[in-house]
N, C-alpha and C. Protein backbone atom coordinates (compact mmCIF):
# COMPACT_ATOMS: atom_id res chain seq x y z
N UNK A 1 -58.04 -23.32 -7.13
CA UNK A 1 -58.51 -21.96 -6.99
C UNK A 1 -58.85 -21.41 -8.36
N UNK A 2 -59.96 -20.38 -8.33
CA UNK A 2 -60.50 -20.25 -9.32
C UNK A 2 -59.41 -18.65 -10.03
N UNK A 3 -59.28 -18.57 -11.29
CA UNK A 3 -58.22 -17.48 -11.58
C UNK A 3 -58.88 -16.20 -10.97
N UNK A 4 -58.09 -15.47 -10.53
CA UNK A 4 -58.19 -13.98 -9.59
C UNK A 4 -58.47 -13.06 -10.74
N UNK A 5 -59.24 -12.52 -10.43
CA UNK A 5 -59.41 -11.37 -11.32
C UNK A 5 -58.52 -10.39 -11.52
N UNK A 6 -58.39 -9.86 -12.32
CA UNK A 6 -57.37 -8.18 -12.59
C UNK A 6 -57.87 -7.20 -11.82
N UNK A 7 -56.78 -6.56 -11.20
CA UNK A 7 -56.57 -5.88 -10.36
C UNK A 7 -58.15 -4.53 -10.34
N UNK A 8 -58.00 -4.58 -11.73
CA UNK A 8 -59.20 -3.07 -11.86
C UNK A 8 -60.29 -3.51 -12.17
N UNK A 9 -60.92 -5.01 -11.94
CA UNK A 9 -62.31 -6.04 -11.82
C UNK A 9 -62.71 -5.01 -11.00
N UNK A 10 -64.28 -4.72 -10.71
CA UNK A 10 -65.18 -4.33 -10.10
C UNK A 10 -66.49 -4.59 -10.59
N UNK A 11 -67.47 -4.57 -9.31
CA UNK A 11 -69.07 -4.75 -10.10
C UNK A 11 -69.26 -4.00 -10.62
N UNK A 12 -70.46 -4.18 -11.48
CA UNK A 12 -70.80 -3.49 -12.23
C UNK A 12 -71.71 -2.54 -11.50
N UNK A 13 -71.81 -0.89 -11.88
CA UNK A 13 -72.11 0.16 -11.88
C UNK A 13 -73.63 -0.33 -10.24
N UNK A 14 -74.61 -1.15 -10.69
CA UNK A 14 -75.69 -1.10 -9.98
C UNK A 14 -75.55 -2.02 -8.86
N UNK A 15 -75.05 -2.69 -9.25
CA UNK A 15 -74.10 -3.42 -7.91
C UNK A 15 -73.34 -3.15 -6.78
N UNK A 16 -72.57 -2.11 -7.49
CA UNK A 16 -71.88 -1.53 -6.52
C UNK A 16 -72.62 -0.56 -5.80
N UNK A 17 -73.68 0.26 -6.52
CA UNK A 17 -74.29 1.18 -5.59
C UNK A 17 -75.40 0.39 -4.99
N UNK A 18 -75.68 -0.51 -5.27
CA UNK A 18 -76.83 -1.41 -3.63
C UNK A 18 -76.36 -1.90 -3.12
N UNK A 19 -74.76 -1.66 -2.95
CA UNK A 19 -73.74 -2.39 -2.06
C UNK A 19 -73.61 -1.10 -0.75
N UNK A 20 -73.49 -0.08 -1.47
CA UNK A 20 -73.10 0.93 -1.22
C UNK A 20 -74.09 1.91 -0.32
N UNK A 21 -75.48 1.02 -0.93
CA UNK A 21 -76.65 1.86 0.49
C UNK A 21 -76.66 0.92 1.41
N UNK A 22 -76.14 -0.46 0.92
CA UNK A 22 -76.63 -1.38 1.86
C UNK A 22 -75.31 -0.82 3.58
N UNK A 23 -74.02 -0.55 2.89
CA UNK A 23 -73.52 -0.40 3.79
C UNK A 23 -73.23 1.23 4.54
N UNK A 24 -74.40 1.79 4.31
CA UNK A 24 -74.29 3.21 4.90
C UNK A 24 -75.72 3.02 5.48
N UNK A 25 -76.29 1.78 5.95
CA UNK A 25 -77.57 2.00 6.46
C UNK A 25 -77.39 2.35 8.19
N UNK A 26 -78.36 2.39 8.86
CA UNK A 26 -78.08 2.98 10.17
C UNK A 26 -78.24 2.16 11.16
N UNK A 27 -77.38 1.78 12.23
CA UNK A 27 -77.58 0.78 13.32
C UNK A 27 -79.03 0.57 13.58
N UNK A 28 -79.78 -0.19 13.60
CA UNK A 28 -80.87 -0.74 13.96
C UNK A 28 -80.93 -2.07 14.35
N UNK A 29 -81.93 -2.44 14.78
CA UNK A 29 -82.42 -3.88 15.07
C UNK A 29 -83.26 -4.57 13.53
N UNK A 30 -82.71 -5.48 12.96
CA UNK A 30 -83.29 -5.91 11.32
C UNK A 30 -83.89 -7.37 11.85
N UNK A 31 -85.03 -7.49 11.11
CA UNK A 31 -85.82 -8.45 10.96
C UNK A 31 -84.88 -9.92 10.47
N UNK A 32 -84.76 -9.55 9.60
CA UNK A 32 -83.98 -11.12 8.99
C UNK A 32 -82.34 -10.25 8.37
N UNK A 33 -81.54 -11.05 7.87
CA UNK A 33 -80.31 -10.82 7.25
C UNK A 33 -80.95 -10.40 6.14
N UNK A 34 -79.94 -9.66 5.67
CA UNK A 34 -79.32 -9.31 4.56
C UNK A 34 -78.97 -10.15 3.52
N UNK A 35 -79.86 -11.16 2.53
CA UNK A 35 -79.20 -12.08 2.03
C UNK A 35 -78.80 -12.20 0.55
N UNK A 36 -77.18 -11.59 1.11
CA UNK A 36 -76.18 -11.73 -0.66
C UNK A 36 -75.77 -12.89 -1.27
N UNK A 37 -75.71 -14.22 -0.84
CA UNK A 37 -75.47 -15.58 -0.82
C UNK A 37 -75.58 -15.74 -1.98
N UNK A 38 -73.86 -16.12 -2.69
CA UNK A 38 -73.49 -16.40 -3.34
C UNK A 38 -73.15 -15.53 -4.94
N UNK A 39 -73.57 -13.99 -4.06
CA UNK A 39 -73.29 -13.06 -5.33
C UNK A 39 -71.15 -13.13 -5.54
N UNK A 40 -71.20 -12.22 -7.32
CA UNK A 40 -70.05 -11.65 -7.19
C UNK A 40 -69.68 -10.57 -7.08
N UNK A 41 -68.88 -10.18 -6.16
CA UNK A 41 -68.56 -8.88 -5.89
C UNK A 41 -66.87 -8.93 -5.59
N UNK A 42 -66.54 -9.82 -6.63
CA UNK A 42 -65.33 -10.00 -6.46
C UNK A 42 -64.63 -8.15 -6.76
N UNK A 43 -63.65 -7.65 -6.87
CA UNK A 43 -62.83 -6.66 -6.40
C UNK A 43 -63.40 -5.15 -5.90
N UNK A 44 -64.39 -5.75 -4.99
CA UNK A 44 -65.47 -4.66 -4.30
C UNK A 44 -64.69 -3.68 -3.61
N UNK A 45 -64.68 -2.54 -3.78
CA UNK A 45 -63.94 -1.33 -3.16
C UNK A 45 -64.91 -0.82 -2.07
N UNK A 46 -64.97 -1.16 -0.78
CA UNK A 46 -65.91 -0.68 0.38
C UNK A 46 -65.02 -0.41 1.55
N UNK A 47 -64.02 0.76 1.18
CA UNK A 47 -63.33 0.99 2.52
C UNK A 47 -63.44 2.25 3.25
N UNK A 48 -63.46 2.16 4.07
CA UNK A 48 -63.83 2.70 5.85
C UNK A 48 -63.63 4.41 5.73
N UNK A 49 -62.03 4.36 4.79
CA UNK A 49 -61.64 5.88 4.87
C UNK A 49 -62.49 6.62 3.58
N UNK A 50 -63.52 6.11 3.13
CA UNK A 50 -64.63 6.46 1.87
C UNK A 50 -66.20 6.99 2.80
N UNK A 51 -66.00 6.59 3.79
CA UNK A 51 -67.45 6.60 4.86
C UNK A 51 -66.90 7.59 5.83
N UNK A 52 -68.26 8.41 6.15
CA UNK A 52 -67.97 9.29 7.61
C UNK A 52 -68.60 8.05 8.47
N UNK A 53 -68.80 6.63 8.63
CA UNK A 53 -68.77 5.64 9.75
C UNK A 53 -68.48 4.52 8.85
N UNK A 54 -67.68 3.45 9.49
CA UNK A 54 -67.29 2.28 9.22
C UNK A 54 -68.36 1.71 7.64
N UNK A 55 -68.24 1.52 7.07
CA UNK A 55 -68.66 0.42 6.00
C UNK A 55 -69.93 -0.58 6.55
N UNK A 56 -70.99 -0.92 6.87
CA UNK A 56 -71.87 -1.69 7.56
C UNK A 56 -72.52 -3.07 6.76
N UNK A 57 -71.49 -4.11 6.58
CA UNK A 57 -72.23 -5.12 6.46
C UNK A 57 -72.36 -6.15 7.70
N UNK A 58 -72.52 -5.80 8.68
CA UNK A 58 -73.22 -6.89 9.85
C UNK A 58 -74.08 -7.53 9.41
N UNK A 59 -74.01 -8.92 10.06
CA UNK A 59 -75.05 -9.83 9.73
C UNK A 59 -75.85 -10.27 8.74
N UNK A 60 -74.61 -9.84 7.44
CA UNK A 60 -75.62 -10.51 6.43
C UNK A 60 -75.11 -11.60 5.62
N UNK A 61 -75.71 -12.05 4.89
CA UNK A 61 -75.52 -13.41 4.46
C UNK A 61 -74.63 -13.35 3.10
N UNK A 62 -73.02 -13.70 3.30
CA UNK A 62 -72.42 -13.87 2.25
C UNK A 62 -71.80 -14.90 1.64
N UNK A 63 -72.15 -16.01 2.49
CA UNK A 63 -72.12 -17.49 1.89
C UNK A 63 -71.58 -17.60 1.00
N UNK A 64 -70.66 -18.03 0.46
CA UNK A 64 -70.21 -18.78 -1.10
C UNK A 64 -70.33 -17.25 -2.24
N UNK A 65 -70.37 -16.18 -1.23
CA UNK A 65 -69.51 -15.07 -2.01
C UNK A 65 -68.84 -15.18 -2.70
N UNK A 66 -68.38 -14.38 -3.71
CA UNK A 66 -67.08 -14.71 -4.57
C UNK A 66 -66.50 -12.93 -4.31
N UNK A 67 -65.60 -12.81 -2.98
CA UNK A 67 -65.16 -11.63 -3.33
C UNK A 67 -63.78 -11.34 -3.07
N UNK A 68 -63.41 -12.35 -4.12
CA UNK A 68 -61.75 -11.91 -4.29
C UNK A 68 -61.28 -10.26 -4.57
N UNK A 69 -59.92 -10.56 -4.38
CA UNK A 69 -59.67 -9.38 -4.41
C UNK A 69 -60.54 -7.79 -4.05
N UNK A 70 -61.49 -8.18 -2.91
CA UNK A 70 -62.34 -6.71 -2.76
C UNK A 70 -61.23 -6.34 -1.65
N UNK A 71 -61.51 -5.01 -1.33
CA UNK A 71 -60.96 -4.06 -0.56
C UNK A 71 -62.25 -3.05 0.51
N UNK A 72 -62.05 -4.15 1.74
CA UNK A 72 -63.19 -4.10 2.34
C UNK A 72 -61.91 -3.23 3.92
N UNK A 73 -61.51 -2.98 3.76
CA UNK A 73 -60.35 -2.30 4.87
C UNK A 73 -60.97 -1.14 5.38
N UNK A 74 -61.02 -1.72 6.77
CA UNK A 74 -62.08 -0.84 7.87
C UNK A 74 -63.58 -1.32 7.89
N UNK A 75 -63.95 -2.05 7.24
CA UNK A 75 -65.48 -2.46 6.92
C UNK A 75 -66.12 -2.98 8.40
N UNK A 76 -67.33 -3.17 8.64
CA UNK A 76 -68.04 -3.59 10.15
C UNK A 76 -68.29 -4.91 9.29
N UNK A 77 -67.80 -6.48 9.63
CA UNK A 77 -68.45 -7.41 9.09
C UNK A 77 -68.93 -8.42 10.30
N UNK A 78 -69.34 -7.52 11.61
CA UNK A 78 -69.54 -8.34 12.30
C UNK A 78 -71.15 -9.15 12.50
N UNK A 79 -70.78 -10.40 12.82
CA UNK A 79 -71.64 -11.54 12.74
C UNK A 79 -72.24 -11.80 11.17
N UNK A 80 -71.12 -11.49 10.10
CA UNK A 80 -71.84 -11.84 9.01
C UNK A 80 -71.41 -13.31 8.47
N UNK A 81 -72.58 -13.61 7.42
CA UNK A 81 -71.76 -15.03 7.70
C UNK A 81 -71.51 -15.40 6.13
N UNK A 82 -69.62 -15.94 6.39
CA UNK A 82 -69.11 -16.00 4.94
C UNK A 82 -68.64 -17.40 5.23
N UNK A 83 -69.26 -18.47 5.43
CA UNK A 83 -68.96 -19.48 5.21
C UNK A 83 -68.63 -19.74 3.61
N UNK A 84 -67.88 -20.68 3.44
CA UNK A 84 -67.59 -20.80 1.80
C UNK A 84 -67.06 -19.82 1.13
N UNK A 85 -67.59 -18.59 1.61
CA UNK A 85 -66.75 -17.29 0.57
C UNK A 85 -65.61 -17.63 0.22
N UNK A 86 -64.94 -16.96 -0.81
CA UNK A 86 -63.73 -16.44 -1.72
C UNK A 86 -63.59 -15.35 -1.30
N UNK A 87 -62.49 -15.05 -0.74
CA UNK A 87 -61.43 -13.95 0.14
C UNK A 87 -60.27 -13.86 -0.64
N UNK A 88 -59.76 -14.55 -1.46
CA UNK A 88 -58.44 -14.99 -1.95
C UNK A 88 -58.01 -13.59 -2.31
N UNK A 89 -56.63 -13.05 -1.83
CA UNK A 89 -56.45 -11.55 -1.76
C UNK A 89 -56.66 -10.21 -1.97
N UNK A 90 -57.56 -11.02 -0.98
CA UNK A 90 -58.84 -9.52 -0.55
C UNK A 90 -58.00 -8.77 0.90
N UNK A 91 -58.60 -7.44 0.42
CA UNK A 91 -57.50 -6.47 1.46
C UNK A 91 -58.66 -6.05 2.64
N UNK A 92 -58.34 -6.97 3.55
CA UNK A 92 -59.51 -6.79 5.17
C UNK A 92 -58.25 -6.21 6.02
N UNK A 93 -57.92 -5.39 6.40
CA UNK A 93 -57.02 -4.58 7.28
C UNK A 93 -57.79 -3.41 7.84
N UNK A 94 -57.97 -3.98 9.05
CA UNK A 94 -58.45 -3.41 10.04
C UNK A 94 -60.15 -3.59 9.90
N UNK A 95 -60.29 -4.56 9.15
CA UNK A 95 -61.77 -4.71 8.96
C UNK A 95 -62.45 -5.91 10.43
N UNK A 96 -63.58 -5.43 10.85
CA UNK A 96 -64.21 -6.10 11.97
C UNK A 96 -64.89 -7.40 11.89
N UNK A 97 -64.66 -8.50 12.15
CA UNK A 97 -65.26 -9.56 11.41
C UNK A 97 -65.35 -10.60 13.38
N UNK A 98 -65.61 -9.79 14.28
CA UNK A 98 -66.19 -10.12 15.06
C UNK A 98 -67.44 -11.00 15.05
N UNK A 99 -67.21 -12.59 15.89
CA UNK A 99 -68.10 -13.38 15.48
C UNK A 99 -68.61 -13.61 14.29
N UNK A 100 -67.67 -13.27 13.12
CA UNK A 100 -68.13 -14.20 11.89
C UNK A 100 -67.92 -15.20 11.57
N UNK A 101 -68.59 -15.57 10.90
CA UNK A 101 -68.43 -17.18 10.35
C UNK A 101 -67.90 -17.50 9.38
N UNK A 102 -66.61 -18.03 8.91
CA UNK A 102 -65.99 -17.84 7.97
C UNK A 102 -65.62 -18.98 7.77
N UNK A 103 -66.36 -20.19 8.17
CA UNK A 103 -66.18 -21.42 8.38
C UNK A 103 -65.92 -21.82 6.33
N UNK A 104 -65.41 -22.68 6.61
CA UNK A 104 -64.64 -23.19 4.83
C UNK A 104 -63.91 -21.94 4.21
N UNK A 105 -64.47 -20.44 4.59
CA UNK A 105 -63.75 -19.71 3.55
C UNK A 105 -62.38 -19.84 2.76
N UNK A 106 -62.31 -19.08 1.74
CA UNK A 106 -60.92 -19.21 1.27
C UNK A 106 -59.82 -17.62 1.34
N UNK A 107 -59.47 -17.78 2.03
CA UNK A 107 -58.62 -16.42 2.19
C UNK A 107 -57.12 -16.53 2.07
N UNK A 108 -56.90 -17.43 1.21
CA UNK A 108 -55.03 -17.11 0.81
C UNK A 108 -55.19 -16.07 0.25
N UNK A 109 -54.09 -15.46 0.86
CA UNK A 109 -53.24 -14.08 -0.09
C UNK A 109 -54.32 -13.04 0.32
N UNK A 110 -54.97 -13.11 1.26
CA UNK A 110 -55.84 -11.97 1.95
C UNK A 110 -54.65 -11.00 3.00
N UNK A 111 -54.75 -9.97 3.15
CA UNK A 111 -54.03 -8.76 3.82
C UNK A 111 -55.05 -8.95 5.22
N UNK A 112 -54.50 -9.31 6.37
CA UNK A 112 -54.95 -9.09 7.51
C UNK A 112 -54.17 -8.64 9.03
N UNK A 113 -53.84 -7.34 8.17
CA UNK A 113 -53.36 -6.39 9.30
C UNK A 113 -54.57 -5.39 9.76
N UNK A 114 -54.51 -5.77 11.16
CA UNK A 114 -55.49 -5.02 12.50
C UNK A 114 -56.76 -5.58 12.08
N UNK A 115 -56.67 -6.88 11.47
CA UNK A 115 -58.64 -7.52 11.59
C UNK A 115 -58.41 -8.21 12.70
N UNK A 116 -59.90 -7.92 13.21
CA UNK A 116 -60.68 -8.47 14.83
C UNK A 116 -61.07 -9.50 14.38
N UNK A 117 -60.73 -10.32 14.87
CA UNK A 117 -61.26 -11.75 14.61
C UNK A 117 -62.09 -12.40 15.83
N UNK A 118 -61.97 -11.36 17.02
CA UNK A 118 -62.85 -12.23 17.69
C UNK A 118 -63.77 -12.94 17.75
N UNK A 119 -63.58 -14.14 18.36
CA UNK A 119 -65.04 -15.28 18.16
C UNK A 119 -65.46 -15.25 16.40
N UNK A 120 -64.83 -15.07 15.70
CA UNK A 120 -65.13 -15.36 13.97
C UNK A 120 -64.65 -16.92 14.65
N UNK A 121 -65.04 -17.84 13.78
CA UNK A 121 -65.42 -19.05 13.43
C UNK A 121 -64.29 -19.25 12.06
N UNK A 122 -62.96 -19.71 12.06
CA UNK A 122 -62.53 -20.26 11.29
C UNK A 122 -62.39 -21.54 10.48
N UNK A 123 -63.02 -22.53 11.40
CA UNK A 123 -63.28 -23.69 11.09
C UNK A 123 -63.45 -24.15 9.79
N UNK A 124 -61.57 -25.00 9.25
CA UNK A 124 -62.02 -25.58 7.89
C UNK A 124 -61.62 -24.17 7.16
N UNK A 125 -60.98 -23.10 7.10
CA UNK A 125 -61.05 -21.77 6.81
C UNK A 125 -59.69 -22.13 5.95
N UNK A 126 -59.56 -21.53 4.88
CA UNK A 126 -58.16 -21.93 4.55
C UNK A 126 -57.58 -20.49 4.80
N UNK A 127 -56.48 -19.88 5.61
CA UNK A 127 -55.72 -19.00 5.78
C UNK A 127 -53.99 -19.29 5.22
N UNK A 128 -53.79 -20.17 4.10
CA UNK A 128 -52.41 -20.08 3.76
C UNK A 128 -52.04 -18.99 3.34
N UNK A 129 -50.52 -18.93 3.68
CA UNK A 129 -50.32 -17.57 2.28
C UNK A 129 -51.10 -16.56 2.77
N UNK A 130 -51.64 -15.91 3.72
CA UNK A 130 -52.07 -14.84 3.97
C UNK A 130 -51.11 -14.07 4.69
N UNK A 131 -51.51 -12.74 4.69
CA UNK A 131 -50.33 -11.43 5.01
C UNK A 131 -50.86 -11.15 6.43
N UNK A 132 -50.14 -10.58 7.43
CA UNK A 132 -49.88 -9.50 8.72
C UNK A 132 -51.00 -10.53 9.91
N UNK A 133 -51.10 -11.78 9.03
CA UNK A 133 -52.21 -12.59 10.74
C UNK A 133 -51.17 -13.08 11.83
N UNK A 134 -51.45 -13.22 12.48
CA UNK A 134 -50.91 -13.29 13.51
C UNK A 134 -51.23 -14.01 14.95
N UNK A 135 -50.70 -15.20 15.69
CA UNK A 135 -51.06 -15.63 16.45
C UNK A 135 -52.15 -14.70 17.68
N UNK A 136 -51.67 -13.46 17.57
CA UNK A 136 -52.41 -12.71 18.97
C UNK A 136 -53.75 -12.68 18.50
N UNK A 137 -54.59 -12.47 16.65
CA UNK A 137 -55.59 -12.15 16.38
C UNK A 137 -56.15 -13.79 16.23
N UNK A 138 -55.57 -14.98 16.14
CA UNK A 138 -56.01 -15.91 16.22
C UNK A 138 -56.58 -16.74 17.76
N UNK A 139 -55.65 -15.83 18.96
CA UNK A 139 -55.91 -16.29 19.85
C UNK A 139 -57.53 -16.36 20.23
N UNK A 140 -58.13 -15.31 19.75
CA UNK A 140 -59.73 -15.15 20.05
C UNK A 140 -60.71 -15.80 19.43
N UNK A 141 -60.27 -16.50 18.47
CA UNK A 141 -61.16 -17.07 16.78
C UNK A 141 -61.65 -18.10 17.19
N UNK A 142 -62.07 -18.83 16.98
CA UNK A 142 -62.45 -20.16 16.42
C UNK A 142 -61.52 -21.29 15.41
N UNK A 143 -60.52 -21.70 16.00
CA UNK A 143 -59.74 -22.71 14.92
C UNK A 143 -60.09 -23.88 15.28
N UNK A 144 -59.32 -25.05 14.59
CA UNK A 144 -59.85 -26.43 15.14
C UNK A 144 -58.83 -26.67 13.98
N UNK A 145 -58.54 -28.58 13.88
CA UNK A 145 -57.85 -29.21 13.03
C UNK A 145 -57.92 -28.81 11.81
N UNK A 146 -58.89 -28.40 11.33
CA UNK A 146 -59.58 -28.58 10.24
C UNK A 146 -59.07 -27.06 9.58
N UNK A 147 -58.63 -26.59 10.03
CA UNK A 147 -58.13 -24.67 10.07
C UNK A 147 -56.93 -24.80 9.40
N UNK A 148 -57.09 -24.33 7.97
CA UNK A 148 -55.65 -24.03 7.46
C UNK A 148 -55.10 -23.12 7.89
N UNK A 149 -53.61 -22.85 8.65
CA UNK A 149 -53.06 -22.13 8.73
C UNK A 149 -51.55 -21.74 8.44
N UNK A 150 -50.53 -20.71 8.05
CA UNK A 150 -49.79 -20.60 7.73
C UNK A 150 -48.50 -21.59 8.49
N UNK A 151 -47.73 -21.67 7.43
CA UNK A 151 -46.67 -22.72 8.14
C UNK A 151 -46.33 -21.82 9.68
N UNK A 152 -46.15 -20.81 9.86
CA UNK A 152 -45.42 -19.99 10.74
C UNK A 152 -46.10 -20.24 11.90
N UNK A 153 -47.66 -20.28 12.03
CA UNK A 153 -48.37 -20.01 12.73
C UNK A 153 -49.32 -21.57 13.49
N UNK A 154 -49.13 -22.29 12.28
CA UNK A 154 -49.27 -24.23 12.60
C UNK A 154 -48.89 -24.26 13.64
N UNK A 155 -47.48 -23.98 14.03
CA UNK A 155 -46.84 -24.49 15.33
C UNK A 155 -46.17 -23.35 16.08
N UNK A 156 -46.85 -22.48 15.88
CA UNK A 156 -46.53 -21.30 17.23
C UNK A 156 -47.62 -22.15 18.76
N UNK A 157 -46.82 -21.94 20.00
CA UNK A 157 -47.33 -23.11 20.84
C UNK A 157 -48.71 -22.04 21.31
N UNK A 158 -48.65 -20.53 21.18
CA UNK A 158 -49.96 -19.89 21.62
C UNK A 158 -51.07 -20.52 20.66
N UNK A 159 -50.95 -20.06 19.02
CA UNK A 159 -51.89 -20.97 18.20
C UNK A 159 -52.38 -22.96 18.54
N UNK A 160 -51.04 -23.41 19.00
CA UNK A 160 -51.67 -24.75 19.29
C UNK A 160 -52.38 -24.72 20.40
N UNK A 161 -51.99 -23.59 21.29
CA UNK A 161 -52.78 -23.74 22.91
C UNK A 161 -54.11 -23.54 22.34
N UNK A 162 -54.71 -22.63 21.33
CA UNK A 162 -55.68 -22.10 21.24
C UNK A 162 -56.57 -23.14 20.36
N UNK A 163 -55.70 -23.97 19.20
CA UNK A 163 -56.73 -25.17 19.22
C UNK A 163 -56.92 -26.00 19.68
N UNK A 164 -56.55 -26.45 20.97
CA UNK A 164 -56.56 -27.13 22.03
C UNK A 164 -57.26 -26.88 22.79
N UNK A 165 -57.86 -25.63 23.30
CA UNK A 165 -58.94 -25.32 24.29
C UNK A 165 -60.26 -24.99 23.08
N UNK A 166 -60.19 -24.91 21.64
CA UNK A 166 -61.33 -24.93 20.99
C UNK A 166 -61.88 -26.58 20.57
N UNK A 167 -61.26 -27.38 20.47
CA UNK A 167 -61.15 -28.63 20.54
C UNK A 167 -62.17 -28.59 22.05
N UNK A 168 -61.41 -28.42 23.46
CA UNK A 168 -62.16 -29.14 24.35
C UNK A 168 -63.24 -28.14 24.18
N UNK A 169 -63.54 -27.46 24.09
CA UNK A 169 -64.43 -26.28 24.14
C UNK A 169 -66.24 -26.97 23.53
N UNK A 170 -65.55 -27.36 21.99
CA UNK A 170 -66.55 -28.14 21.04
C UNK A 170 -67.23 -29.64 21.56
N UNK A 171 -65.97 -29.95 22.18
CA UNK A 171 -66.78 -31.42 22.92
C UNK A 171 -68.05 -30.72 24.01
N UNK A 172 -67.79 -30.04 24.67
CA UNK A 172 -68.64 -29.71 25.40
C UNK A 172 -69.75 -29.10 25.75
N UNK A 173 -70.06 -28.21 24.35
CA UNK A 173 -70.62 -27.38 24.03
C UNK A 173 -71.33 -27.68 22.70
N UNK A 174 -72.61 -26.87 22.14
CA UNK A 174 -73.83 -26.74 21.33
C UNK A 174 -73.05 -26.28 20.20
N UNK A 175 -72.84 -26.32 19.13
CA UNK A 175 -72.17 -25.64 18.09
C UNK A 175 -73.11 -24.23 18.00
N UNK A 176 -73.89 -24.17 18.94
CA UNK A 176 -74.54 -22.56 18.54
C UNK A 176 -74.14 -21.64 19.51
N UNK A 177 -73.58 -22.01 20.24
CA UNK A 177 -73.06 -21.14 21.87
C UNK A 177 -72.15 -20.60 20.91
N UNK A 178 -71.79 -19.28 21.74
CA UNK A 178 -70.36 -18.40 21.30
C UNK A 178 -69.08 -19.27 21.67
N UNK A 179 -67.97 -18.84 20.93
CA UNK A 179 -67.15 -19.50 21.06
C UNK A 179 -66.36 -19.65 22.40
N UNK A 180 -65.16 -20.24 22.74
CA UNK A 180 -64.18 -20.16 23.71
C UNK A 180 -63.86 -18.76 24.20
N UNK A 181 -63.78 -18.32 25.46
CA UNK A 181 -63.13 -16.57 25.51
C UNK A 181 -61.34 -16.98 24.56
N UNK A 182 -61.08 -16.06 24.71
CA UNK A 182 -59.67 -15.65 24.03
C UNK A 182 -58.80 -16.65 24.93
N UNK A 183 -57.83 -17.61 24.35
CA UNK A 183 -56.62 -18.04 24.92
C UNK A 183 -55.63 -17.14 25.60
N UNK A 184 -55.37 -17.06 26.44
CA UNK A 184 -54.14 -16.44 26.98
C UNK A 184 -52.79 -16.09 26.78
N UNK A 185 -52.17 -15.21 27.00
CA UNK A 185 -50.87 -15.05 25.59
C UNK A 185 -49.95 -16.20 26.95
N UNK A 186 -49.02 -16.83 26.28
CA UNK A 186 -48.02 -17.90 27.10
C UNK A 186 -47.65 -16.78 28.33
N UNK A 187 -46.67 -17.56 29.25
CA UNK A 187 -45.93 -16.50 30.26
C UNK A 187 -44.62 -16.19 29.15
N UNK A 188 -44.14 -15.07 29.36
CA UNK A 188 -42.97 -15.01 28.80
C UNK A 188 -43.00 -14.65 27.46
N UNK A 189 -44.29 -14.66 26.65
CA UNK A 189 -44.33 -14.25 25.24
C UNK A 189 -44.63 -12.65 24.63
N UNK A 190 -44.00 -12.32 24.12
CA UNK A 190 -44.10 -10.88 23.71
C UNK A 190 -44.51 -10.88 21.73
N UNK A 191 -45.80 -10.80 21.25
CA UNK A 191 -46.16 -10.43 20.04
C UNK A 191 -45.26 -9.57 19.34
């Protein structure tokens, strides 16, 4: 892992503000993504309680991002795609990352209390060492072998049920279809 930046890292001045229109733009239908692929915006401050509406990076391209340590809490990151990104304790709490792709990312030591993970794509994702995840937000994701996950959570039997039906899921299916619906919580299990 590459060294984490200090706590008070931020982009620089023009960076941050074309970050900053990009994510106050207005629900529409967009031609192509948004493509940030492979910028740094490592300790990016874009959180939710700064906006009169959610933070808006949907669907854009953050590939091999480098945004450690940002503070994206409450942000809309749905269907964006951070394959490869650097997450490494970055504060996503309560941030929306519905159907993203976060396939290889690196998110040790990321804060993920109240992120939606539905149908996000973890695949190959390293989640060690990360804070407040939790089998119930993994039940909806995308894991597979290849999915680092916390010792705690390796062998919780809801998390194995859930790479077990993404497993058969992948044999059967286009890697472009949406993922598996949500695994089912066990009988008898209380989060």
């Amino acid at each position: 892992m590459r060294d984490l930046p200090t706590w008070a890292t931020e982009p620089p001045a023009d960076i941050r503000a074309a970050i900053d229109v990009l994510a106050r733009r207005p629900e529409r239908r967009e031609p192509r993504r948004i493509d940030l692929r492979s910028t740094t915006l490592a300790g990016l401050a874009l959180r939710g309680f700064e906006f009169n509406a959610p933070p808006r990076l949907s669907r854009v391209f953050l590939t091999w991002a480098d945004l450690r340590r940002a503070d994206l809490r409450g942000a809309d990151l749905t269907r964006a795609i951070l394959n490869g990104a650097q997450l490494c304790h970055a504060w996503l709490g309560s941030t929306r990352l519905n159907h993203a792709q976060l396939s290889d990312a690196d998110l040790r030591g990321a804060r993920l209390d109240g992120t939606i993970l539905l149908g996000a794509y973890l695949d190959g994702a390293d989640l060690r060492d990360t804070h407040s995840l939790s089998a119930e937000q993994l039940s909806g994701a995308f894991i597979d072998e290849t999915s680092r996950l916390p010792s705690e959570l390796a062998t919780d039997p809801w998390v194995m049920a859930r790479v077990a039906d993404c497993q058969a899921w992948r044999e059967q299916h286009a890697a472009n279809e949406p993922p598996p619906p949500p695994t089912p919580r066990p009988p008898g299990r209380s989060e």
